[in-house]
C-alpha atoms as a PDB file:
ATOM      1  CA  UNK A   1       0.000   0.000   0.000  1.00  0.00           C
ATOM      2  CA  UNK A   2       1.477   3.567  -0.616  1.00  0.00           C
ATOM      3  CA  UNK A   3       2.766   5.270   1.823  1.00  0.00           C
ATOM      4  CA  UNK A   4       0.435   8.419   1.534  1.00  0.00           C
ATOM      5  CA  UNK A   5      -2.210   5.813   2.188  1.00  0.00           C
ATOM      6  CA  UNK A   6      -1.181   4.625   5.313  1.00  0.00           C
ATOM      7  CA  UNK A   7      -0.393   7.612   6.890  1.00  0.00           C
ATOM      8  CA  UNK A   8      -3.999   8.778   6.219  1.00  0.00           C
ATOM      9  CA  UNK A   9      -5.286   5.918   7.639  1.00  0.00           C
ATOM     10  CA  UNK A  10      -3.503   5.837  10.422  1.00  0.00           C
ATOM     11  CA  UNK A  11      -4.583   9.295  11.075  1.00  0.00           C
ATOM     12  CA  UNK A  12      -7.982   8.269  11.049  1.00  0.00           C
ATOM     13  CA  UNK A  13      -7.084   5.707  13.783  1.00  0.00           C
ATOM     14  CA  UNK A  14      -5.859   7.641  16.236  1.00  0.00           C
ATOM     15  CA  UNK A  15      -8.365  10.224  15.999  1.00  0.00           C
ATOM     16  CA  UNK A  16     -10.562   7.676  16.332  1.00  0.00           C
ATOM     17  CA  UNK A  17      -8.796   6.492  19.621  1.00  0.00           C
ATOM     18  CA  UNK A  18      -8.561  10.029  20.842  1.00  0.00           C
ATOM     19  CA  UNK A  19     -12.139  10.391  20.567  1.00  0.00           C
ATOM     20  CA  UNK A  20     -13.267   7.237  22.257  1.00  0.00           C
ATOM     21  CA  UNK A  21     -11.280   8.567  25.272  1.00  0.00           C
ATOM     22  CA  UNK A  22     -13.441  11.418  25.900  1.00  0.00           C
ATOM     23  CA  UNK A  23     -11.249  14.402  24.135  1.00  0.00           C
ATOM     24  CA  UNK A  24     -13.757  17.291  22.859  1.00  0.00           C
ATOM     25  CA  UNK A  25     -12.855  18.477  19.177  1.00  0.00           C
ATOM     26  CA  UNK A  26     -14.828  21.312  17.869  1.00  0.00           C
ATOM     27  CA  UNK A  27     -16.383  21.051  14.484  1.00  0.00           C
ATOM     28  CA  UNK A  28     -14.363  24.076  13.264  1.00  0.00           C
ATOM     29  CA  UNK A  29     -11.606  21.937  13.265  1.00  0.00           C
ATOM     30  CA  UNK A  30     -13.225  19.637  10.339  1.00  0.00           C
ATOM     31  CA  UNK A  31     -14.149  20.600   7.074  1.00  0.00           C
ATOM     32  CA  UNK A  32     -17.218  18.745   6.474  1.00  0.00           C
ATOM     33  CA  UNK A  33     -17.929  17.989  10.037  1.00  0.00           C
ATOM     34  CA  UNK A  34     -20.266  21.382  10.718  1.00  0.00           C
ATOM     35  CA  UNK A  35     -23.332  19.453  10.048  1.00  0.00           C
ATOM     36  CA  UNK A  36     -23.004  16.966  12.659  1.00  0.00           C
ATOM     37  CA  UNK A  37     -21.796  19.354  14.916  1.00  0.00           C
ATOM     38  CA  UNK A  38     -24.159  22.033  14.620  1.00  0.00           C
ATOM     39  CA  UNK A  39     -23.920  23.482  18.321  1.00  0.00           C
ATOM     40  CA  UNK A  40     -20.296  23.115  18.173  1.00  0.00           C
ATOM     41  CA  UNK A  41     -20.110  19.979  20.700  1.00  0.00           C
ATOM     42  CA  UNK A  42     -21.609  16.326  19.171  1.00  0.00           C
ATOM     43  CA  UNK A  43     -21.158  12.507  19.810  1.00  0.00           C
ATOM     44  CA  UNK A  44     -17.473  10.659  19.859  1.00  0.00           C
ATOM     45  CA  UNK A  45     -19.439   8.626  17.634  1.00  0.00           C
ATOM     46  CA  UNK A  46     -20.541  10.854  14.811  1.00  0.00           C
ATOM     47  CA  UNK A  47     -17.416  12.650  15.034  1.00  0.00           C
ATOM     48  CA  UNK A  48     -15.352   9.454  14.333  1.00  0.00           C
ATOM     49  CA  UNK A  49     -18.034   8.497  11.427  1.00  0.00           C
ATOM     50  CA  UNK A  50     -17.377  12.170   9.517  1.00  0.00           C
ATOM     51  CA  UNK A  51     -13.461  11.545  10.105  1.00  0.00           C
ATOM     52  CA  UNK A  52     -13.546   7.923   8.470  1.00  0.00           C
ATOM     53  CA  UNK A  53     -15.931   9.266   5.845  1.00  0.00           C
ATOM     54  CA  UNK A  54     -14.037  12.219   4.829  1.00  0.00           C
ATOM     55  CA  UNK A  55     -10.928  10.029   5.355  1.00  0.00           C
ATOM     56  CA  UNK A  56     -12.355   7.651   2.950  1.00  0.00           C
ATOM     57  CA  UNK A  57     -13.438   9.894   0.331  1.00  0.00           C
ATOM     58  CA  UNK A  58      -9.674  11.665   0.735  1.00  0.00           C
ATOM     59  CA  UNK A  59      -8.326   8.293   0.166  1.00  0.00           C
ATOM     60  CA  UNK A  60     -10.471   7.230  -2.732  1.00  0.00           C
ATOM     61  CA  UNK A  61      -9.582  10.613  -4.457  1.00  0.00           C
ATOM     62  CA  UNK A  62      -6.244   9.826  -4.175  1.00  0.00           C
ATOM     63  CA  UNK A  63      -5.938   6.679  -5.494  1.00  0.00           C
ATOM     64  CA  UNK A  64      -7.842   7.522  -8.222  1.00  0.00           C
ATOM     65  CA  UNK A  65      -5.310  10.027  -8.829  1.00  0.00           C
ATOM     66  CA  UNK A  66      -2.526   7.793  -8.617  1.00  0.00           C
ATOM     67  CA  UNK A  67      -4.593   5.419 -11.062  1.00  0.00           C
ATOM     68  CA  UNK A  68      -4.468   8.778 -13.305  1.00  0.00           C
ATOM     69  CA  UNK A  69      -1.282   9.316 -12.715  1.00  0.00           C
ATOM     70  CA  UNK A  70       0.202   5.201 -13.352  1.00  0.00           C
ATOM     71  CA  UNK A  71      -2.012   5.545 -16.651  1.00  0.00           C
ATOM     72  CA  UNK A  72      -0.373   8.916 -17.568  1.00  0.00           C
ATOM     73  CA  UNK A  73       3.275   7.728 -16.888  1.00  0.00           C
ATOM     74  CA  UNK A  74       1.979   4.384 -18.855  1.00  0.00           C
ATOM     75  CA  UNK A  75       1.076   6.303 -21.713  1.00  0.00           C
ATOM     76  CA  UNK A  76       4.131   8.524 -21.402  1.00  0.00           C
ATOM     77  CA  UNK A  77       6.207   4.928 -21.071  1.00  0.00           C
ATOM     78  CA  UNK A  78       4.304   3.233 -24.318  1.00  0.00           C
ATOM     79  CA  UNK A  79       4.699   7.009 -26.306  1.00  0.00           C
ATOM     80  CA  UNK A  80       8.248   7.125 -25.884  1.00  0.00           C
ATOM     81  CA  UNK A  81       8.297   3.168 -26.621  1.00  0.00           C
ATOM     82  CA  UNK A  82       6.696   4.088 -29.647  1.00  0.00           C
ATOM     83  CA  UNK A  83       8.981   7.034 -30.665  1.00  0.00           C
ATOM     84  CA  UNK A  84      11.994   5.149 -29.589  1.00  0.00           C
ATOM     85  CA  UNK A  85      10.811   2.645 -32.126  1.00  0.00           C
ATOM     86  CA  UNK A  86      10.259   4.955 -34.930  1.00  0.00           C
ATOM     87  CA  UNK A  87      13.647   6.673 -34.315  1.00  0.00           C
ATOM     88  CA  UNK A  88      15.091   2.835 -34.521  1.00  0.00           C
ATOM     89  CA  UNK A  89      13.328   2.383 -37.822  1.00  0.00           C
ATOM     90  CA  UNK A  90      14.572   5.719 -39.634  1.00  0.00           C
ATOM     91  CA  UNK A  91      17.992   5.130 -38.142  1.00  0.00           C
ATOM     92  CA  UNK A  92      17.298   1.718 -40.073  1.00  0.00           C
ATOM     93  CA  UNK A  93      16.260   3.140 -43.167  1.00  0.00           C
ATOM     94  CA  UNK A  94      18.589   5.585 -43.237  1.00  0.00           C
ATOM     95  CA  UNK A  95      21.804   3.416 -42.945  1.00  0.00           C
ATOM     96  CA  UNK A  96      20.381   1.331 -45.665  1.00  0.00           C
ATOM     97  CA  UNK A  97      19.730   4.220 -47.850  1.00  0.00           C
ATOM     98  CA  UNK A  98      23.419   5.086 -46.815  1.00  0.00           C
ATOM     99  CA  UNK A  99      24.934   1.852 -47.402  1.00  0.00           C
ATOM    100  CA  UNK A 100      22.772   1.366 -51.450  1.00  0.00           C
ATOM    101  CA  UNK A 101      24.058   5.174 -51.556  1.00  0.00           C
ATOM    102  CA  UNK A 102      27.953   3.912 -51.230  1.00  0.00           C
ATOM    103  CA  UNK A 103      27.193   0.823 -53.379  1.00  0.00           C
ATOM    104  CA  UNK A 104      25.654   2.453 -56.357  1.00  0.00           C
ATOM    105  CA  UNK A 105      28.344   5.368 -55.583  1.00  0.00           C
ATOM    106  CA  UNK A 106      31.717   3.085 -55.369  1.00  0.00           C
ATOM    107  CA  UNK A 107      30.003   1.021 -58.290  1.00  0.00           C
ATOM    108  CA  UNK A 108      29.789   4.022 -60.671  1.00  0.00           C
ATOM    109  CA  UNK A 109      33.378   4.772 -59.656  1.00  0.00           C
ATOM    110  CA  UNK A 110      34.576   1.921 -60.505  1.00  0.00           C
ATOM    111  CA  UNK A 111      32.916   1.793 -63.940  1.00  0.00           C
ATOM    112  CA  UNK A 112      34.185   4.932 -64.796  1.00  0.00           C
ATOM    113  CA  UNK A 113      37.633   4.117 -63.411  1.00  0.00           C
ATOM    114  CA  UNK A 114      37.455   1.083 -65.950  1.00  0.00           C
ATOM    115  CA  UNK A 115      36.192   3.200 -68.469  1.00  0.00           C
ATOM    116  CA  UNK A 116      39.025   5.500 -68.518  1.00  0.00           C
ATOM    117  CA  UNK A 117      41.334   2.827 -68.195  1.00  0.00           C
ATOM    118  CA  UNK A 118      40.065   1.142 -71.370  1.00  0.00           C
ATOM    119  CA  UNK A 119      39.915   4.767 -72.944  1.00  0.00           C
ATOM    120  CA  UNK A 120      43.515   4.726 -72.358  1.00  0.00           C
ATOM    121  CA  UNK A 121      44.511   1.924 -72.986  1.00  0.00           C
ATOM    122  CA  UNK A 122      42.599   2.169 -76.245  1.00  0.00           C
ATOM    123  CA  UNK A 123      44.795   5.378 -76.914  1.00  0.00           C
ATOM    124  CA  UNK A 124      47.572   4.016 -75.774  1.00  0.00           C
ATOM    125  CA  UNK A 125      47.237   1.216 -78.010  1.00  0.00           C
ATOM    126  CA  UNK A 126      46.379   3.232 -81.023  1.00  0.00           C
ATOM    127  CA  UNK A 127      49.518   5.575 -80.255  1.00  0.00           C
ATOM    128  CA  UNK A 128      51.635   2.407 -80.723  1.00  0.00           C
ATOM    129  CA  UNK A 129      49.766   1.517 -83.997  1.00  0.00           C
ATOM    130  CA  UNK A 130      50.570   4.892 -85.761  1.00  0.00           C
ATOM    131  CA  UNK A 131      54.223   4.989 -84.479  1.00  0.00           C
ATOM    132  CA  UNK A 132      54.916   1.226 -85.359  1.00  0.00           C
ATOM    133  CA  UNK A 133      53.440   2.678 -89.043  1.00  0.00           C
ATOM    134  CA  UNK A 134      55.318   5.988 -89.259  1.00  0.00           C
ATOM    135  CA  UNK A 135      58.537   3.697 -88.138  1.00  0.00           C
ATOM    136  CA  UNK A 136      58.311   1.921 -91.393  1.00  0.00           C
ATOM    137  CA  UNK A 137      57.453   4.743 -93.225  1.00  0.00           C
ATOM    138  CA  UNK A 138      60.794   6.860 -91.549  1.00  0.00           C
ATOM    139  CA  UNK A 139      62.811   3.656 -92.405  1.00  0.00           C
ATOM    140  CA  UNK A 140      61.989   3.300 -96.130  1.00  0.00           C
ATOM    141  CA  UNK A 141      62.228   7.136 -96.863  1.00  0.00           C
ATOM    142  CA  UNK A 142      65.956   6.685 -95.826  1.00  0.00           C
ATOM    143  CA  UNK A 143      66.684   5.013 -98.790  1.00  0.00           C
ATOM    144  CA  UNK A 144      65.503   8.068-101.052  1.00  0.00           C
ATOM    145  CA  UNK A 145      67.308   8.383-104.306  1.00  0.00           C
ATOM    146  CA  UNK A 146      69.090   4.742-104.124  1.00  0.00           C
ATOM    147  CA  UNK A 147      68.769   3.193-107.542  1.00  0.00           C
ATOM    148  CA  UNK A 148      66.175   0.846-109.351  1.00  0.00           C
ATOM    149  CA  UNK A 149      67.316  -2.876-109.887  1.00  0.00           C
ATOM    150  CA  UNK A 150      65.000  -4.922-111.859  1.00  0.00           C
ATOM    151  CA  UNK A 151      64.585  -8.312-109.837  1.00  0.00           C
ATOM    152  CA  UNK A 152      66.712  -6.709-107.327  1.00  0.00           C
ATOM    153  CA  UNK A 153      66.052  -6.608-103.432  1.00  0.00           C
ATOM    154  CA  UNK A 154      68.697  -4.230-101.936  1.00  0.00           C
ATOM    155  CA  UNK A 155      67.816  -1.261 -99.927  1.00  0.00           C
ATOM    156  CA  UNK A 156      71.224   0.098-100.855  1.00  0.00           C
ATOM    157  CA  UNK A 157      72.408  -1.093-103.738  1.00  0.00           C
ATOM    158  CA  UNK A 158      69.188  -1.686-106.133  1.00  0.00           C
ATOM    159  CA  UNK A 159      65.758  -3.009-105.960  1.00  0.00           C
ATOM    160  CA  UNK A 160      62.525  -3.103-108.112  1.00  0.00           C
ATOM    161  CA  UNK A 161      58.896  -1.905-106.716  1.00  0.00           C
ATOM    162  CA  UNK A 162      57.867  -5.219-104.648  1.00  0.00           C
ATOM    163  CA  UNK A 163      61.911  -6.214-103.590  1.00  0.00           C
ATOM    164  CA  UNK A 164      61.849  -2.314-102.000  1.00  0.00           C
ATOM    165  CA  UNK A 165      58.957  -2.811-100.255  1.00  0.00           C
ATOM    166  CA  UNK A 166      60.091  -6.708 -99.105  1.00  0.00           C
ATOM    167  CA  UNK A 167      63.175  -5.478 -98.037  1.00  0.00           C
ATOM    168  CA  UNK A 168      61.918  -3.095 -95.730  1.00  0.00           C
ATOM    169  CA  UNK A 169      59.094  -4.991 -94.169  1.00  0.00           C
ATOM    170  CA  UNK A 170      61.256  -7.261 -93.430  1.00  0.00           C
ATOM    171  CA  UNK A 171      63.184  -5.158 -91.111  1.00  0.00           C
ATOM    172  CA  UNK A 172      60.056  -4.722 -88.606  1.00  0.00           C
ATOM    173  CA  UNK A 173      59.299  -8.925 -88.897  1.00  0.00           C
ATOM    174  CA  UNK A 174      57.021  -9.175 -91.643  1.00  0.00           C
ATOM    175  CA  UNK A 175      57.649 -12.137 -94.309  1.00  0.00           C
ATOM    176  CA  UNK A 176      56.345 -11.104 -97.484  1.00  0.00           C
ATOM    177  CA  UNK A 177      55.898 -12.380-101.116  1.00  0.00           C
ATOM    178  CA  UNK A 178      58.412 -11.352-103.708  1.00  0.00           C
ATOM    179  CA  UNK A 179      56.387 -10.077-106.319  1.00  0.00           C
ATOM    180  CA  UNK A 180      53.526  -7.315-106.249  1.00  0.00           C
ATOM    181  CA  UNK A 181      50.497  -9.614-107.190  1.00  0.00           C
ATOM    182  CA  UNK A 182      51.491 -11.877-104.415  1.00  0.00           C
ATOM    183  CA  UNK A 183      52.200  -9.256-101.952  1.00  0.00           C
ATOM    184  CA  UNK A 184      48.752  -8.060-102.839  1.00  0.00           C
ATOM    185  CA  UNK A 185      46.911 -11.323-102.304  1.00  0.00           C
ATOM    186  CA  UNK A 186      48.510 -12.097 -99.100  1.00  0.00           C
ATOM    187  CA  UNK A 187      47.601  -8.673 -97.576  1.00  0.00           C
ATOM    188  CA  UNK A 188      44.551  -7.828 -95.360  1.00  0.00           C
ATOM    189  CA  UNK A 189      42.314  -5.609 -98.313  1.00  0.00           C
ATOM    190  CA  UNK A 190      41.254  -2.385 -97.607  1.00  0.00           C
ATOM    191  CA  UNK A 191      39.004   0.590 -99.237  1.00  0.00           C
ATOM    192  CA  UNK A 192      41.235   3.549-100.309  1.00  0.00           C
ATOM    193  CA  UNK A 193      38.757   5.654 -98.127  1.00  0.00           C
ATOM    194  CA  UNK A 194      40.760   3.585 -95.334  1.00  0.00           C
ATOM    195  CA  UNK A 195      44.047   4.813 -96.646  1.00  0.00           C
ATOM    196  CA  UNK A 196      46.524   5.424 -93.857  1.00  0.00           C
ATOM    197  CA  UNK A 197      50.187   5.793 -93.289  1.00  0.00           C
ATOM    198  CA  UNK A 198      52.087   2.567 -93.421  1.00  0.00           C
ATOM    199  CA  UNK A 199      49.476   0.545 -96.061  1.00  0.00           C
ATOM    200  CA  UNK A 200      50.799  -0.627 -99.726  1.00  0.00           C
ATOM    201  CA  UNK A 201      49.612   0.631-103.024  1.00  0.00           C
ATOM    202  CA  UNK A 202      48.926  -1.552-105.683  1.00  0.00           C
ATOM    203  CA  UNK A 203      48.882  -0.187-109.542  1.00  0.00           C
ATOM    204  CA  UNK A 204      48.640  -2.333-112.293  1.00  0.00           C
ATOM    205  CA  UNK A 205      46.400  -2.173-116.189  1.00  0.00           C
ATOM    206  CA  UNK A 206      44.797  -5.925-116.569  1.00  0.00           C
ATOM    207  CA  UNK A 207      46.758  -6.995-113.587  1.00  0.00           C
ATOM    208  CA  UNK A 208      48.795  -5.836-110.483  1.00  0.00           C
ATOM    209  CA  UNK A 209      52.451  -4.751-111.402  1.00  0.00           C
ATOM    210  CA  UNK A 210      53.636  -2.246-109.437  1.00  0.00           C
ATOM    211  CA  UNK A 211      53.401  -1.467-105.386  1.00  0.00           C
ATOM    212  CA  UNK A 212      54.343   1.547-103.598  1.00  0.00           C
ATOM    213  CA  UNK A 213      54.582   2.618 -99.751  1.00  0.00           C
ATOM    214  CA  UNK A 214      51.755   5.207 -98.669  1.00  0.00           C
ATOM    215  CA  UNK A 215      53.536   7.523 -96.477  1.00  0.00           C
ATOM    216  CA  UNK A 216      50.743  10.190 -95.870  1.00  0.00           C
ATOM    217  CA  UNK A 217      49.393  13.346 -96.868  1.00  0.00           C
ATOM    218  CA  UNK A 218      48.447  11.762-100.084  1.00  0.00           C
ATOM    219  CA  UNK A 219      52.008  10.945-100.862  1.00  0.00           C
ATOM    220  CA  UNK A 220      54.135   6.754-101.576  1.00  0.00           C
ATOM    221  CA  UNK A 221      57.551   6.359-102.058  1.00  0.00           C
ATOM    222  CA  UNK A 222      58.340   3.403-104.100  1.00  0.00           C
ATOM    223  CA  UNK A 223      61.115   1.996-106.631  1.00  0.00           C
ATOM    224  CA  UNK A 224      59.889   3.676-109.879  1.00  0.00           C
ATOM    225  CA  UNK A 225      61.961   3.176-112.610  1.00  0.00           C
ATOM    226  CA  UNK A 226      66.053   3.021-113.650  1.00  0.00           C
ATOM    227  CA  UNK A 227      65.473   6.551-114.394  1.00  0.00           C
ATOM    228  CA  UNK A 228      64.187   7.867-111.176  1.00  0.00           C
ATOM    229  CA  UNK A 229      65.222   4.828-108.776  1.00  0.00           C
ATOM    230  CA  UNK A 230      63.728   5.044-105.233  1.00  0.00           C
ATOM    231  CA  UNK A 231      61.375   8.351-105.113  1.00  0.00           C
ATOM    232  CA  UNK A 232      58.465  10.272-103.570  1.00  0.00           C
ATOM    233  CA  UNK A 233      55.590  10.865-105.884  1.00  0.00           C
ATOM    234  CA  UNK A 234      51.545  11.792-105.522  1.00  0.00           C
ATOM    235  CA  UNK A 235      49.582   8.386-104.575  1.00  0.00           C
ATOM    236  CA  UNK A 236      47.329   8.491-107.569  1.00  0.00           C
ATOM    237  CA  UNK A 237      49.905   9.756-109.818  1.00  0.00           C
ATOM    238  CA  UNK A 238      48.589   6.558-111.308  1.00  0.00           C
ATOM    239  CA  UNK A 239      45.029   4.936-110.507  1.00  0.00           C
ATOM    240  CA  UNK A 240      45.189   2.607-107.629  1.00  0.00           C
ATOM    241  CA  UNK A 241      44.080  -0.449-108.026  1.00  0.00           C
ATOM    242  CA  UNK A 242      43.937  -2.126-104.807  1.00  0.00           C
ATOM    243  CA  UNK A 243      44.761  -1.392-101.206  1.00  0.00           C
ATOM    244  CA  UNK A 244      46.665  -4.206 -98.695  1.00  0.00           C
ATOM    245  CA  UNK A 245      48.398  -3.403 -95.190  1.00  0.00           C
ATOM    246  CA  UNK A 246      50.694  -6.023 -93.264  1.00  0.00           C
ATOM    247  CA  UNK A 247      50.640  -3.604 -90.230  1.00  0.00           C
ATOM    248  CA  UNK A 248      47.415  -4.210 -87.572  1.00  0.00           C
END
């Protein structure tokens, strides 16, 4: 029992025990005793029945405000319970969202990480493509002005269209055929819109008979004749006929 409780009823005990032994209380002293008391003097009996009544009524009243007051701290307990709860839950949702957030963020980072790196490596690759082309192209135009050889494969001292262009591809590790025709079948064919630095031109009336190195800006060197020997002249200073490369 609470405290409060007993202390009230233990008051209404020992007034109870006072008044049984004969003490006078005036009804002044009682808030809802001036009924019974009218003349200001009254029974030891009906002043102990207005003391446990009012006692009673005092003690009902307060437990139903402690009733009010255990619901009220219940609902308090089961409100914060229920915001403590929520809190948990966006807390939850939130981390999720953070952790999908750092997924889809490190993700995307990565493919464009791996995008770049294949963009470079692409360019990197291409870079090599163009020099390995321009090297053959630097080597052959050394031999500028050496002389013409019919049959002949000599970078130095002689060589005819397809024994130029043998003898320098050779240099970089290519094998290929002696004459142009052949050279021609065994390349990989391309459309003179394709035309780049590094690919063989093929010329030839009724049949392929002459080859030259395209070295760019519309522009071959090849073996041309005893009279001109190893030279620079216009790409379509004759009609091409075909286009072949041995360089990727």
């Amino acid at each position: 029992m609470n405290n409060k409780i007993k202390t009230i009823l233990m008051a209404a005990i020992m007034s109870s025990v006072v008044l049984t032994q004969g003490v006078c209380v005036s009804a002044a002293q009682f808030d809802d005793g001036a009924s019974a008391f009218s003349d200001g003097t009254g029974s030891v009996s009906a002043l102990a029945s207005t003391l446990a009544k009012q006692t009673e009524e005092q003690t009902q009243e307060f437990v139903a405000k402690e009733e009010e007051a255990a619901q009220i701290r219940e609902e308090r307990r089961v409100e914060k319970a229920q915001k403590a709860s929520e809190k948990a839950e966006q807390e939850k949702e939130d981390a999720l969202q953070f952790i999908q957030q750092t997924v889809e963020e490190t993700k995307k980072k990565a493919e464009e990480e791996a995008r770049k790196k294949a963009e470079e490596e692409a360019k990197k690759a291409e870079e090599q493509r163009l020099e390995k082309r321009q090297a053959v192209v630097d080597f052959a135009l050394q031999f500028e002005g050496n002389p013409y050889v019919y049959g002949g494969t000599s970078l130095t001292n002689g060589a005819d269209c397809s024994g130029f262009v043998m003898s320098v591809f050779r240099e970089f590790g290519y094998d290929l055929p002696r004459v142009a025709e052949a050279q021609y079948e065994a390349s990989q064919k391309k459309d003179i819109s394709q035309l780049e630095t590094g690919d063989l031109v093929f010329y030839g009336a009724g049949g392929i008979n002459h080859v030259a190195l395209y070295i760019g800006n519309g522009k071959i060197v090849h073996a041309s004749t005893a009279a001109t020997g190893i030279k620079v002249s216009d790409y379509n200073y004759e009609t091409p006929v075909g286009i072949g490369t041995y360089v990727e």
